[in-house]
PDB file of N, CA and C in Angstrom:
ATOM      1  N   UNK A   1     -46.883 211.012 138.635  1.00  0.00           N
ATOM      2  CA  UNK A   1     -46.369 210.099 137.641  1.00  0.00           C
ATOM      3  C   UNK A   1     -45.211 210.775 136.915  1.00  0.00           C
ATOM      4  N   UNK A   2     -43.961 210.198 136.267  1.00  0.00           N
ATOM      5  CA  UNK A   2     -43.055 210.947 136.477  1.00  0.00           C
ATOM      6  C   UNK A   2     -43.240 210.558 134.430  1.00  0.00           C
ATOM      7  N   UNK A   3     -42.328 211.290 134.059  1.00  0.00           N
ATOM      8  CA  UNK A   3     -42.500 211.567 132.774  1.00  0.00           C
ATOM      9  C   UNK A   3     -41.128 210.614 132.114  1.00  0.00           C
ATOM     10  N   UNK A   4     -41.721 209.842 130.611  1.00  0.00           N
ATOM     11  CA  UNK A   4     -40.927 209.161 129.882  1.00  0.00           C
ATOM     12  C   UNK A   4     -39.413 209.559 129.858  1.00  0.00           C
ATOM     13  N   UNK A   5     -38.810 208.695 130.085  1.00  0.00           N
ATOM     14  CA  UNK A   5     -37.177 208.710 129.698  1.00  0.00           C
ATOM     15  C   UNK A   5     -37.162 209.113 128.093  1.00  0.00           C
ATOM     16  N   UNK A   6     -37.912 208.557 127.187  1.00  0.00           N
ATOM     17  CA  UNK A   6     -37.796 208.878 125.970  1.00  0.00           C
ATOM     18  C   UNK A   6     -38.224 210.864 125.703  1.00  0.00           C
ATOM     19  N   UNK A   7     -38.949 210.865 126.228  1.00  0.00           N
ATOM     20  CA  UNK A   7     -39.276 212.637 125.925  1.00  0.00           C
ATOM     21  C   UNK A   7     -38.135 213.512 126.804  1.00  0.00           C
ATOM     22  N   UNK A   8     -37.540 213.002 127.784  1.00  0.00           N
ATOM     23  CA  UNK A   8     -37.038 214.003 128.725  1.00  0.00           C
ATOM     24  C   UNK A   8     -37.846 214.690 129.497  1.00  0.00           C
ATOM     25  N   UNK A   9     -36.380 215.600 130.496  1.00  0.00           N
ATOM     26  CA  UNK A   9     -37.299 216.728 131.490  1.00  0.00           C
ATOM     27  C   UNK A   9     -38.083 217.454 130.897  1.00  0.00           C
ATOM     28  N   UNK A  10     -39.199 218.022 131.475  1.00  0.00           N
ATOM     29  CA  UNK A  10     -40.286 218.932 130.791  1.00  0.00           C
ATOM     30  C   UNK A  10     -39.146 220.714 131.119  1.00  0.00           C
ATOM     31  N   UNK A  11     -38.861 221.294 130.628  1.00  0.00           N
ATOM     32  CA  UNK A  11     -37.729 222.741 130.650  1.00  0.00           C
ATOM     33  C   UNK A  11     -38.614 223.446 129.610  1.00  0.00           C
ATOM     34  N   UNK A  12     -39.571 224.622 130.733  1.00  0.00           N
ATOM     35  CA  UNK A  12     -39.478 226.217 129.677  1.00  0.00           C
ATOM     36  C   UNK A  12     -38.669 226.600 129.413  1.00  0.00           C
ATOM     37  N   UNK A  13     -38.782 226.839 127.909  1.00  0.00           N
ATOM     38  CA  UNK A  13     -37.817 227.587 127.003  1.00  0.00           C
ATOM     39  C   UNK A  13     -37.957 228.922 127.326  1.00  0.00           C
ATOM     40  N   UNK A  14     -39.343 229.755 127.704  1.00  0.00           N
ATOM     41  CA  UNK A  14     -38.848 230.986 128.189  1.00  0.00           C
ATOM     42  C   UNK A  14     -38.535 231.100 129.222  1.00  0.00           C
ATOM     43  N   UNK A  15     -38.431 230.671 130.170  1.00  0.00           N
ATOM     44  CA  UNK A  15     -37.702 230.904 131.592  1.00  0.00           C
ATOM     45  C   UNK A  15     -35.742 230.404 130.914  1.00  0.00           C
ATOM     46  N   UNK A  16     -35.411 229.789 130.025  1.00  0.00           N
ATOM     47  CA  UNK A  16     -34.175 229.678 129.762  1.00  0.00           C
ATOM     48  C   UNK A  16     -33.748 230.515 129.065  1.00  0.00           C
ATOM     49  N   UNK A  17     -34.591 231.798 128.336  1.00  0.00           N
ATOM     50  CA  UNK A  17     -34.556 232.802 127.494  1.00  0.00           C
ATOM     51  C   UNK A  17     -34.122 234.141 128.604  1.00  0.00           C
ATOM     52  N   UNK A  18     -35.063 233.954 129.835  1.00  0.00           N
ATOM     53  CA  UNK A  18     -35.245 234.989 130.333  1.00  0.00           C
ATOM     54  C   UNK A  18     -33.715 235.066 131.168  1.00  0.00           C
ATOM     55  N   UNK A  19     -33.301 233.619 131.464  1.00  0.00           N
ATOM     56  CA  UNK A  19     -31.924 233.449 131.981  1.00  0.00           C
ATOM     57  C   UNK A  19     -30.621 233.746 131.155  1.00  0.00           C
ATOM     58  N   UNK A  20     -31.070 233.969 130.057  1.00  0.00           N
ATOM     59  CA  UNK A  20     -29.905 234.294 129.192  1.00  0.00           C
ATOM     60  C   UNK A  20     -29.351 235.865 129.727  1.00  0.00           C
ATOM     61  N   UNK A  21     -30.287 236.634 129.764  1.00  0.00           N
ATOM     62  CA  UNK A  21     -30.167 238.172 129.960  1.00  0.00           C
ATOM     63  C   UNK A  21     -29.481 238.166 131.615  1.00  0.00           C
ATOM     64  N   UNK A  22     -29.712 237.533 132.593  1.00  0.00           N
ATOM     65  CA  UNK A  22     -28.962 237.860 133.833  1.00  0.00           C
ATOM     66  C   UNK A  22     -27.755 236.928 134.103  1.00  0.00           C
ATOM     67  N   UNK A  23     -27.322 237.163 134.922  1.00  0.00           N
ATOM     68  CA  UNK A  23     -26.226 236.732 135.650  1.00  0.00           C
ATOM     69  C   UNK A  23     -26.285 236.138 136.733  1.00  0.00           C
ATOM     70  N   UNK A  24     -25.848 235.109 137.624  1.00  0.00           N
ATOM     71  CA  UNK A  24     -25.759 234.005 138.634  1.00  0.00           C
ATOM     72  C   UNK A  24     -25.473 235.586 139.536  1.00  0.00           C
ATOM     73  N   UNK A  25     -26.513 235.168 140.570  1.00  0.00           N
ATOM     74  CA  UNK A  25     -25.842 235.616 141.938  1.00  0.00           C
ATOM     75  C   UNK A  25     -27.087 236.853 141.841  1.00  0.00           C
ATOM     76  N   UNK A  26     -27.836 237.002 140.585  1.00  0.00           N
ATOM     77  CA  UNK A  26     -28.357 238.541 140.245  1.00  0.00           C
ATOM     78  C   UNK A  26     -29.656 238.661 141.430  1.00  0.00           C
ATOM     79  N   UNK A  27     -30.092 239.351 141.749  1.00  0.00           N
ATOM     80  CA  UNK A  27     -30.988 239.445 142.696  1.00  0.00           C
ATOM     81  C   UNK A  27     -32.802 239.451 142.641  1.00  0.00           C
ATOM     82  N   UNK A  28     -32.928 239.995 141.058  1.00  0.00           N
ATOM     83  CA  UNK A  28     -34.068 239.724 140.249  1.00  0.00           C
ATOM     84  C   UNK A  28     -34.388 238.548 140.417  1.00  0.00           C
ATOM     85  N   UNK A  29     -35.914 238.902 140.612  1.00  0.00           N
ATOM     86  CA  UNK A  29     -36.713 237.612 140.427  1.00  0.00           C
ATOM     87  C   UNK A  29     -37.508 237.357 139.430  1.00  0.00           C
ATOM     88  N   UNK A  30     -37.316 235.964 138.710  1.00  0.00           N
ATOM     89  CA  UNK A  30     -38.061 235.645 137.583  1.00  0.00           C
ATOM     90  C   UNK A  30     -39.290 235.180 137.493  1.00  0.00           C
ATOM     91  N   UNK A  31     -40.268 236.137 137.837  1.00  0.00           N
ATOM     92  CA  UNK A  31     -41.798 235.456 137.842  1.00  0.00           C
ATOM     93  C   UNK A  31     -42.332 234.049 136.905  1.00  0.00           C
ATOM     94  N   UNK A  32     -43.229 233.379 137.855  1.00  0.00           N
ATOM     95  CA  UNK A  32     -43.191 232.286 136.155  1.00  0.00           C
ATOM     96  C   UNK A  32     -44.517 231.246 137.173  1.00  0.00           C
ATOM     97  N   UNK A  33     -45.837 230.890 136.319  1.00  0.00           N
ATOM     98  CA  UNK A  33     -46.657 230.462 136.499  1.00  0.00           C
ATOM     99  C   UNK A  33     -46.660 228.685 136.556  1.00  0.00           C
ATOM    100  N   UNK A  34     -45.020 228.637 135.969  1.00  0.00           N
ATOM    101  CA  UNK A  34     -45.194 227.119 135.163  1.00  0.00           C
ATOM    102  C   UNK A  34     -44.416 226.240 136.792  1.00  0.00           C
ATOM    103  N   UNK A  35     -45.037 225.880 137.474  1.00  0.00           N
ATOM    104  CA  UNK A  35     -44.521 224.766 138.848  1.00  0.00           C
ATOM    105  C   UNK A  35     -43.836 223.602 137.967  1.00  0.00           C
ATOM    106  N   UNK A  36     -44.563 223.171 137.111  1.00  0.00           N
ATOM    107  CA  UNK A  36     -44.296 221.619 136.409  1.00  0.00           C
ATOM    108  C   UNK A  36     -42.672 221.911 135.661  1.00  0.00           C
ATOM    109  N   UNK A  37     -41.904 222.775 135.612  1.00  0.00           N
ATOM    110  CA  UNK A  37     -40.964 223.093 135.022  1.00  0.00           C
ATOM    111  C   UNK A  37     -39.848 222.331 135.954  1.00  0.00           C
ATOM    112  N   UNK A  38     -38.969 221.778 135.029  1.00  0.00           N
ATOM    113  CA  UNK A  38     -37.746 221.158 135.923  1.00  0.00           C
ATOM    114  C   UNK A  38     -36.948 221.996 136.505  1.00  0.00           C
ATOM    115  N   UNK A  39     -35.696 221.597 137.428  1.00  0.00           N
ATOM    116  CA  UNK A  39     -34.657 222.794 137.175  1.00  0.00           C
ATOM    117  C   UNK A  39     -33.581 222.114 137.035  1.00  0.00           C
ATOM    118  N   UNK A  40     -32.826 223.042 135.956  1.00  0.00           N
ATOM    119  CA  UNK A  40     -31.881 222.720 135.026  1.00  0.00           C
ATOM    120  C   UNK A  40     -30.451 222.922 135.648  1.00  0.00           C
ATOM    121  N   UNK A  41     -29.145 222.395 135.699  1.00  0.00           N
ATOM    122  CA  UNK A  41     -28.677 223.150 135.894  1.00  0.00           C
ATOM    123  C   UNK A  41     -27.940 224.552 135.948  1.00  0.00           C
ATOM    124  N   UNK A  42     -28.218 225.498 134.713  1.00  0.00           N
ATOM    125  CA  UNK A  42     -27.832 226.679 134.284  1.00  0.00           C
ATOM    126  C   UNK A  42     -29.331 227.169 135.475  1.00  0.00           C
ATOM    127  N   UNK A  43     -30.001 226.929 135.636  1.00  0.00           N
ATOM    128  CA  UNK A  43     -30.767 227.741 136.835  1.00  0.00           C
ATOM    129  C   UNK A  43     -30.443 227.720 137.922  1.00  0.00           C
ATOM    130  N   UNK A  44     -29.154 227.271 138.466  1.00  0.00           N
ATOM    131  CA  UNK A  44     -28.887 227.110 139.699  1.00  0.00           C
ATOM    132  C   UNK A  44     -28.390 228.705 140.175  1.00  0.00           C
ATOM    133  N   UNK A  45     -28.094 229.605 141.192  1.00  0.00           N
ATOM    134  CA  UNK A  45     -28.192 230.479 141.376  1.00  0.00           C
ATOM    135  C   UNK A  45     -28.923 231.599 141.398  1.00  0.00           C
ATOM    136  N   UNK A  46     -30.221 231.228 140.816  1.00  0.00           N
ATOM    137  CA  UNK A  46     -31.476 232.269 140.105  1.00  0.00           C
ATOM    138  C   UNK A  46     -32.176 232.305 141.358  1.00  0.00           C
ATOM    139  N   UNK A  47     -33.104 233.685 141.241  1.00  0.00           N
ATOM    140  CA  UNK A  47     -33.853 233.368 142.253  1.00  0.00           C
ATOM    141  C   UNK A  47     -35.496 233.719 141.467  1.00  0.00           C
ATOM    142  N   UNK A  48     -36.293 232.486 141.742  1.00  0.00           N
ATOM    143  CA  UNK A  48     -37.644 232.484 140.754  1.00  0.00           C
ATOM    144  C   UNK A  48     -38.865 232.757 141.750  1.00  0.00           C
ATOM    145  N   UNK A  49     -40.159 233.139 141.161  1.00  0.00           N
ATOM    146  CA  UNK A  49     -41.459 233.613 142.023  1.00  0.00           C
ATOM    147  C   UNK A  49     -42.160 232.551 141.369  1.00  0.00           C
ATOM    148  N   UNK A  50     -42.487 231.569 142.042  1.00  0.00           N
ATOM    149  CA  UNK A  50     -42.990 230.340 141.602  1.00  0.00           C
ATOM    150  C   UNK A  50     -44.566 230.656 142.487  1.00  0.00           C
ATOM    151  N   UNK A  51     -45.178 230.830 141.571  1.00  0.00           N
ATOM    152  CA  UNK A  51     -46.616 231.157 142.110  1.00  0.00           C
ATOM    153  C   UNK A  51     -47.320 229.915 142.782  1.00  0.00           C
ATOM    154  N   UNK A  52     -48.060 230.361 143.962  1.00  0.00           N
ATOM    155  CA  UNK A  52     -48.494 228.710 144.704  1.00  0.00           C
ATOM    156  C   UNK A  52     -50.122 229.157 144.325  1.00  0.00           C
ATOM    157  N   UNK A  53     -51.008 229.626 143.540  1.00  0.00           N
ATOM    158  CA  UNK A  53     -52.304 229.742 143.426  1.00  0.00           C
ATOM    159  C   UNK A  53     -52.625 231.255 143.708  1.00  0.00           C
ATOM    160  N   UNK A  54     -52.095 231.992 145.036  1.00  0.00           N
ATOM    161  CA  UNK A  54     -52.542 233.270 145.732  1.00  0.00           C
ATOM    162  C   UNK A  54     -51.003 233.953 145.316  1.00  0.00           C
ATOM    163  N   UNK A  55     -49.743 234.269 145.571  1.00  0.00           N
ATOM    164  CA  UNK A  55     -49.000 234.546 145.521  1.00  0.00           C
ATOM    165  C   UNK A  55     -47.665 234.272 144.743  1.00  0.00           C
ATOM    166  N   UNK A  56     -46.704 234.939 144.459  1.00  0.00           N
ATOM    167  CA  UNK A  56     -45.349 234.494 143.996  1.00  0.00           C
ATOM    168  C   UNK A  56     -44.814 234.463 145.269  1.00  0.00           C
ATOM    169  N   UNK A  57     -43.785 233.018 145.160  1.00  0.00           N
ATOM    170  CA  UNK A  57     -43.131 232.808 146.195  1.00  0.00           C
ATOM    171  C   UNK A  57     -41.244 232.864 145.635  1.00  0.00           C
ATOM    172  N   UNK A  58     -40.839 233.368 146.850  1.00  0.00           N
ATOM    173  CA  UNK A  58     -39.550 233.330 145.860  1.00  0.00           C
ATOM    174  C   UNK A  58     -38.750 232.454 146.578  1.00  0.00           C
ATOM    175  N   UNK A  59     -38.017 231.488 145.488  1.00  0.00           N
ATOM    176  CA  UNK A  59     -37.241 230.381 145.390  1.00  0.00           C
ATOM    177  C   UNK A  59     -35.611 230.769 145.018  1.00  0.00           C
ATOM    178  N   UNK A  60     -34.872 230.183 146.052  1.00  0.00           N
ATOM    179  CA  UNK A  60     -33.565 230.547 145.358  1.00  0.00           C
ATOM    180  C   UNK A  60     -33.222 229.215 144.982  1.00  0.00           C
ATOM    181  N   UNK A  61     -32.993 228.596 143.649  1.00  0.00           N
ATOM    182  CA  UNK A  61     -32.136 227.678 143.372  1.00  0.00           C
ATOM    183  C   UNK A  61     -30.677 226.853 143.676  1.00  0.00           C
ATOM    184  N   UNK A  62     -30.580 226.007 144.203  1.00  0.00           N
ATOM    185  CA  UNK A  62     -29.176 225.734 144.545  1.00  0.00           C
ATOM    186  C   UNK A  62     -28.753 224.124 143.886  1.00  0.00           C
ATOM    187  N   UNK A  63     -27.754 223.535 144.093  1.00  0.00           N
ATOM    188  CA  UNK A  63     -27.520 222.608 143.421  1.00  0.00           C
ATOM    189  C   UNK A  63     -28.374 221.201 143.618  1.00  0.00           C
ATOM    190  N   UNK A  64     -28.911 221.177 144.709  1.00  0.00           N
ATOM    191  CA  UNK A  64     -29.137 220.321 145.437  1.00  0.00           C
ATOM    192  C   UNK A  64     -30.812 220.007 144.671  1.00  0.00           C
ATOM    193  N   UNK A  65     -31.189 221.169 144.790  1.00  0.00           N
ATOM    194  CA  UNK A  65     -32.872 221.213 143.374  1.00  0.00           C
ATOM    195  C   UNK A  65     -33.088 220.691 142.383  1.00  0.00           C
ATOM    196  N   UNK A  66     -31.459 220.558 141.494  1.00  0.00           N
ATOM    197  CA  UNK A  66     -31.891 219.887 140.200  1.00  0.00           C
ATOM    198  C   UNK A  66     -31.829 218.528 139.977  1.00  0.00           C
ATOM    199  N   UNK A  67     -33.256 218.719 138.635  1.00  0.00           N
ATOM    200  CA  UNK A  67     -34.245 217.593 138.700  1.00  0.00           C
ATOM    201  C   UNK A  67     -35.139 217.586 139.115  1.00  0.00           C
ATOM    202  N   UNK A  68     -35.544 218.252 140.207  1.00  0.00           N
ATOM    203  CA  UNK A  68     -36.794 218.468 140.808  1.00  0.00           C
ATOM    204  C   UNK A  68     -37.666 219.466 140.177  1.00  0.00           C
ATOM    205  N   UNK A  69     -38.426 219.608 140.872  1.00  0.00           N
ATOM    206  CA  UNK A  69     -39.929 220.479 139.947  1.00  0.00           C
ATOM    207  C   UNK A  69     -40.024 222.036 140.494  1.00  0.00           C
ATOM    208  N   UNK A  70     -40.019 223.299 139.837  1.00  0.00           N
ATOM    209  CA  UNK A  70     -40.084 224.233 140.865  1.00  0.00           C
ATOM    210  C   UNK A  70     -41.520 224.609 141.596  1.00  0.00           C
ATOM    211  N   UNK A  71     -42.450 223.589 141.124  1.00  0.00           N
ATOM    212  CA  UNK A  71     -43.322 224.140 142.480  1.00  0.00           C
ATOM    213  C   UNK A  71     -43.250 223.007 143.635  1.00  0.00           C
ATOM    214  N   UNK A  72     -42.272 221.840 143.521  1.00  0.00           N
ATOM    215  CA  UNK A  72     -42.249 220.968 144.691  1.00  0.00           C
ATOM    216  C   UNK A  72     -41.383 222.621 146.216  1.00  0.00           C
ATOM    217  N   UNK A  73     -40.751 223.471 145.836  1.00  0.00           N
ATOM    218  CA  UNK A  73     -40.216 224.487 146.771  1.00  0.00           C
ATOM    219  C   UNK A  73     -41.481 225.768 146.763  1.00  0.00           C
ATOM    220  N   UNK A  74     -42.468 225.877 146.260  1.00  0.00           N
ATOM    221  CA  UNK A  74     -43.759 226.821 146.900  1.00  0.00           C
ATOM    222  C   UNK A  74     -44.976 225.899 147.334  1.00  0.00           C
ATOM    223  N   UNK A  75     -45.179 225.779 148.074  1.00  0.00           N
ATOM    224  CA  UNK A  75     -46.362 224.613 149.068  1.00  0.00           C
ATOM    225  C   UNK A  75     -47.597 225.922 148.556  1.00  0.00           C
ATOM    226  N   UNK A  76     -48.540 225.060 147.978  1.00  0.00           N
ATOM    227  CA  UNK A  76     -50.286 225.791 148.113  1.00  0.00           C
ATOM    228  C   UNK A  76     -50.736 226.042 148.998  1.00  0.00           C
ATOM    229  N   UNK A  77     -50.571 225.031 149.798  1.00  0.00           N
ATOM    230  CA  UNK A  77     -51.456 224.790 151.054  1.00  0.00           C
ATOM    231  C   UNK A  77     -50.885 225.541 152.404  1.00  0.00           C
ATOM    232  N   UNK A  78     -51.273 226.526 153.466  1.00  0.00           N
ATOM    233  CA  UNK A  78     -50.796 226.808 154.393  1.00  0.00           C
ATOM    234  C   UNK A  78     -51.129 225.759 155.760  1.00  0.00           C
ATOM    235  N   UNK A  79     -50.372 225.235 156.951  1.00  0.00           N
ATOM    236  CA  UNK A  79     -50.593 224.379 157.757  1.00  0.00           C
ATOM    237  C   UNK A  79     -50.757 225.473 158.797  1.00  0.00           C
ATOM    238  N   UNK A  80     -52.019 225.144 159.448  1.00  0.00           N
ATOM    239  CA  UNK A  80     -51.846 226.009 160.171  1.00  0.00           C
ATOM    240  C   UNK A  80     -51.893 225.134 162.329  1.00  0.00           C
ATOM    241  N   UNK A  81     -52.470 224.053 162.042  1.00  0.00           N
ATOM    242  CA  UNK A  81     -52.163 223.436 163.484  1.00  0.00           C
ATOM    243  C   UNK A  81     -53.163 222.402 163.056  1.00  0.00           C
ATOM    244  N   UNK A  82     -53.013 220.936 163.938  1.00  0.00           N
ATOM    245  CA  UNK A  82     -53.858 219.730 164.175  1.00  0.00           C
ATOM    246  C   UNK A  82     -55.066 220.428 165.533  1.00  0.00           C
ATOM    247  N   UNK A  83     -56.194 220.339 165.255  1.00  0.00           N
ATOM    248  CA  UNK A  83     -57.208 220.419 166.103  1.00  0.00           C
ATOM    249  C   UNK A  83     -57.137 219.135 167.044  1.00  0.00           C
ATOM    250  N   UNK A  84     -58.118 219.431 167.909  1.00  0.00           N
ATOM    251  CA  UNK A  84     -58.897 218.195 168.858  1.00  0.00           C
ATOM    252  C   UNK A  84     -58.650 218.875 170.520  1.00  0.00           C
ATOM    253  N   UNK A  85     -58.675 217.655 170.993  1.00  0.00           N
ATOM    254  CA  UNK A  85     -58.450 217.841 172.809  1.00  0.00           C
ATOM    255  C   UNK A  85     -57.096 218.019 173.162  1.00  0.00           C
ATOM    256  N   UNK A  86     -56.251 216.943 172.345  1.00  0.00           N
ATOM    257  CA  UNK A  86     -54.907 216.873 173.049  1.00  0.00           C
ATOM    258  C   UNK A  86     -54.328 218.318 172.163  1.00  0.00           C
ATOM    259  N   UNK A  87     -54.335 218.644 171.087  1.00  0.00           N
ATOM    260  CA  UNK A  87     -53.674 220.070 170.612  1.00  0.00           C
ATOM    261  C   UNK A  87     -53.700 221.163 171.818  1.00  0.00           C
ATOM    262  N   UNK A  88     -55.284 220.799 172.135  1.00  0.00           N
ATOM    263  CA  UNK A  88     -55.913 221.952 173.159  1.00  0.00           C
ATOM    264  C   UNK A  88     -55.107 221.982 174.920  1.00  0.00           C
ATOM    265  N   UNK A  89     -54.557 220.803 175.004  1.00  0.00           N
ATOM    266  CA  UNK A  89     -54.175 220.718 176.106  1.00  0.00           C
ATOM    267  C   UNK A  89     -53.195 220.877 176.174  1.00  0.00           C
ATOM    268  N   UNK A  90     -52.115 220.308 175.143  1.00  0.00           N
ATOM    269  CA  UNK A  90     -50.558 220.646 175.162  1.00  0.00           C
ATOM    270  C   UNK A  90     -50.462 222.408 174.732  1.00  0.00           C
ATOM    271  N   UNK A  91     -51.563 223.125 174.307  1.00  0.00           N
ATOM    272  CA  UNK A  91     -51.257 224.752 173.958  1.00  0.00           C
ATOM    273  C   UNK A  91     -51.489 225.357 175.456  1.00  0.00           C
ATOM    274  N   UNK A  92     -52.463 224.857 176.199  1.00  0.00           N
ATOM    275  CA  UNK A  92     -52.985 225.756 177.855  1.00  0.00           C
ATOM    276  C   UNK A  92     -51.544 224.954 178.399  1.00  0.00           C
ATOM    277  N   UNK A  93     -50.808 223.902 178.474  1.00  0.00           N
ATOM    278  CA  UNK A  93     -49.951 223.592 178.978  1.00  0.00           C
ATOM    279  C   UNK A  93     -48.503 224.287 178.894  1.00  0.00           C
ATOM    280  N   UNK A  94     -48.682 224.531 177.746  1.00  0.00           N
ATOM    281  CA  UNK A  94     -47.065 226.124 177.159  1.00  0.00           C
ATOM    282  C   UNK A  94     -47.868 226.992 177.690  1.00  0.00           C
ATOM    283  N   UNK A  95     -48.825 227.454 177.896  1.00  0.00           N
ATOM    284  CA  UNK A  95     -48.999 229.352 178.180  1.00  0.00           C
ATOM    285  C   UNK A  95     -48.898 228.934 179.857  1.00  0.00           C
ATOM    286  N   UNK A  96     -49.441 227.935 180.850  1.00  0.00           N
ATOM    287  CA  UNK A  96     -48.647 227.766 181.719  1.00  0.00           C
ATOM    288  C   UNK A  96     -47.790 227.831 182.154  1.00  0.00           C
ATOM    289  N   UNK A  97     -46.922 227.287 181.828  1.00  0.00           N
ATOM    290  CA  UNK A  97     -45.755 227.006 182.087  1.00  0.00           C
ATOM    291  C   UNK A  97     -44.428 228.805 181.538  1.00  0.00           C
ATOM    292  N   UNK A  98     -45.125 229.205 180.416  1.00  0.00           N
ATOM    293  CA  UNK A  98     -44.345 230.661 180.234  1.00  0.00           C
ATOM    294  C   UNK A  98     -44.852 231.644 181.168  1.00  0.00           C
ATOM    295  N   UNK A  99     -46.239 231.368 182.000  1.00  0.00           N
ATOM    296  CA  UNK A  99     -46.806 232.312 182.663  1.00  0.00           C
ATOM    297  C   UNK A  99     -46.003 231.716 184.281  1.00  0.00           C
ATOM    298  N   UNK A 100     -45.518 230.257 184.377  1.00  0.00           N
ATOM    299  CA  UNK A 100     -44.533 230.384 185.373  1.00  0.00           C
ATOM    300  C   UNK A 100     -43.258 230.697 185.044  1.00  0.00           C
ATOM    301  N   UNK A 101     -42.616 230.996 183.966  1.00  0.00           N
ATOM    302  CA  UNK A 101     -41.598 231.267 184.242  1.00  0.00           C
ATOM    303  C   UNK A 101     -41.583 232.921 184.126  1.00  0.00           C
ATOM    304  N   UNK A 102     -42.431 233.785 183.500  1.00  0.00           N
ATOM    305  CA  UNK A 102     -42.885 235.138 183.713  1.00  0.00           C
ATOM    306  C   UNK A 102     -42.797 235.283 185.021  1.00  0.00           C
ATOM    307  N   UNK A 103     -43.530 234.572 186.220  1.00  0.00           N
ATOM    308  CA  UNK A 103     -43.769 234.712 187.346  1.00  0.00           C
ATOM    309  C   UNK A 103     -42.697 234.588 188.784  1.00  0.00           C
ATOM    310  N   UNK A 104     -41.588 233.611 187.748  1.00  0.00           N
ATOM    311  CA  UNK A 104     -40.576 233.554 188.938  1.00  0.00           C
ATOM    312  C   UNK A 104     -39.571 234.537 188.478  1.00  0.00           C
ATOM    313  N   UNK A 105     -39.438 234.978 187.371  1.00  0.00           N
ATOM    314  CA  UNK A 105     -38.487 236.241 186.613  1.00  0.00           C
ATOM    315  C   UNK A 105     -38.869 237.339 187.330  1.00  0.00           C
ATOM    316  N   UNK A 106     -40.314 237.377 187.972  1.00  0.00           N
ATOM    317  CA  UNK A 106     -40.547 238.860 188.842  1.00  0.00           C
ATOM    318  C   UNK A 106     -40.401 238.684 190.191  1.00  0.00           C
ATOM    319  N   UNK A 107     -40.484 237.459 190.428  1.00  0.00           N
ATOM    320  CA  UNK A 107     -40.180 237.608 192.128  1.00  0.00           C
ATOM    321  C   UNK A 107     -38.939 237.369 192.742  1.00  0.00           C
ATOM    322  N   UNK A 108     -37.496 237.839 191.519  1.00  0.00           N
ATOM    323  CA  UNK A 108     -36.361 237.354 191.795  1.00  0.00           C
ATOM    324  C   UNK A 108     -35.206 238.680 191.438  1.00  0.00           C
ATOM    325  N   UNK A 109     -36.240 239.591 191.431  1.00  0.00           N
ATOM    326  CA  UNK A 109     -35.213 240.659 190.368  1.00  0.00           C
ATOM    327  C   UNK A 109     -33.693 240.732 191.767  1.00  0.00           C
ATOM    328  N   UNK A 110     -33.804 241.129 192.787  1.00  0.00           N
ATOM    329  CA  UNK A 110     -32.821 241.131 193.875  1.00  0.00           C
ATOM    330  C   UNK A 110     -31.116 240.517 192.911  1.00  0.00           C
ATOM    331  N   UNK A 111     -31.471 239.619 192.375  1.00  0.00           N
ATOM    332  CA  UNK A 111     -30.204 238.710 191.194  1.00  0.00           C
ATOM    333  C   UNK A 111     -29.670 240.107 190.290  1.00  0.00           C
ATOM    334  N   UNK A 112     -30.692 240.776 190.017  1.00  0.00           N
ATOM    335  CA  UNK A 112     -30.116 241.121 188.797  1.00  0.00           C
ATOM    336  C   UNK A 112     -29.775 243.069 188.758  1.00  0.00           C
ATOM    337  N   UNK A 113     -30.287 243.038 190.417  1.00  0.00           N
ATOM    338  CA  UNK A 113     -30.438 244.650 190.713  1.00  0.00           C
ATOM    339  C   UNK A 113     -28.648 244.923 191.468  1.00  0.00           C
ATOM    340  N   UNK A 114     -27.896 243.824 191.460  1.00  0.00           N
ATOM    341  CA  UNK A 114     -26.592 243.757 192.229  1.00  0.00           C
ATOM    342  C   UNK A 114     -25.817 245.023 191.662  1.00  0.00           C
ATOM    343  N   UNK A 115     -25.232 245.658 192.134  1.00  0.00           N
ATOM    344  CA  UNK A 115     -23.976 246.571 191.819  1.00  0.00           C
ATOM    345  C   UNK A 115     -23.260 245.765 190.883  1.00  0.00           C
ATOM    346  N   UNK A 116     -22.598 246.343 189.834  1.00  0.00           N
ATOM    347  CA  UNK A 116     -21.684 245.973 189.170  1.00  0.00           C
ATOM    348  C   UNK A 116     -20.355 246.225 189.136  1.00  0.00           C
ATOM    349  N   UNK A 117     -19.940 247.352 189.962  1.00  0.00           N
ATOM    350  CA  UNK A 117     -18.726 248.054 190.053  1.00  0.00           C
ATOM    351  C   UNK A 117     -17.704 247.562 190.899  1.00  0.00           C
ATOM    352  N   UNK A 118     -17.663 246.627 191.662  1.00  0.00           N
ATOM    353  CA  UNK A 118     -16.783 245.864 192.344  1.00  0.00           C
ATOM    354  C   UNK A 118     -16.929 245.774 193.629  1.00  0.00           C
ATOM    355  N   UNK A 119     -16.544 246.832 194.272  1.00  0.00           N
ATOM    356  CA  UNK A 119     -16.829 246.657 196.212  1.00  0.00           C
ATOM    357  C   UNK A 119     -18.018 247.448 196.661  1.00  0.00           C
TER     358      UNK A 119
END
């Protein structure tokens, strides 16, 4: 749910404090717990550790971010693959298919054992 036009963006004041002290382009990262924080544009160039629950993740700001939220750029959740039959079949179907092309890469070296020196 997105927040009243009458109140404005939600903007930590200390993350705009902590931006006072560096410089665009600086390489420091600004740790900061708060995801729900907008980004402004004077944060554009920063690079922030937007914690996803387990870790700081680091975010570089660019123009294209503001307005948006900085934990919509650290995901909580890791994806790690769709289960079932067909996952299972299209994965034995790639290790196939790399185990044929492993297989014709060795029975062809003759290509690649050629002299290089001319005559």
């Amino acid at each position: 749910m997105s927040r009243s036009l009458k109140k404005g963006p939600y903007i930590n004041e200390k993350l705009i404090a902590k931006l006072q002290n560096l410089r665009a382009g600086d390489k420091t990262v600004i740790k900061t717990w708060d995801r729900g924080a907008s980004i402004t544009p004077e944060m554009v160039g920063f690079r922030f550790g937007v914690h996803d629950g387990r870790k700081h993740i680091e975010v570089l700001t660019t123009e294209e971010m503001v307005g948006h939220k900085l934990g919509e750029f650290a995901p909580t959740r890791k994806f790690l693959r769709h289960g079932g039959r067909m996952a299972r079949e299209e994965e034995a179907a790639a290790v196939a298919k790399d185990a044929q092309a492993v297989k014709t890469a060795q029975e062809t070296p003759e290509a690649s054992e050629k002299p290089k020196g001319g005559k």
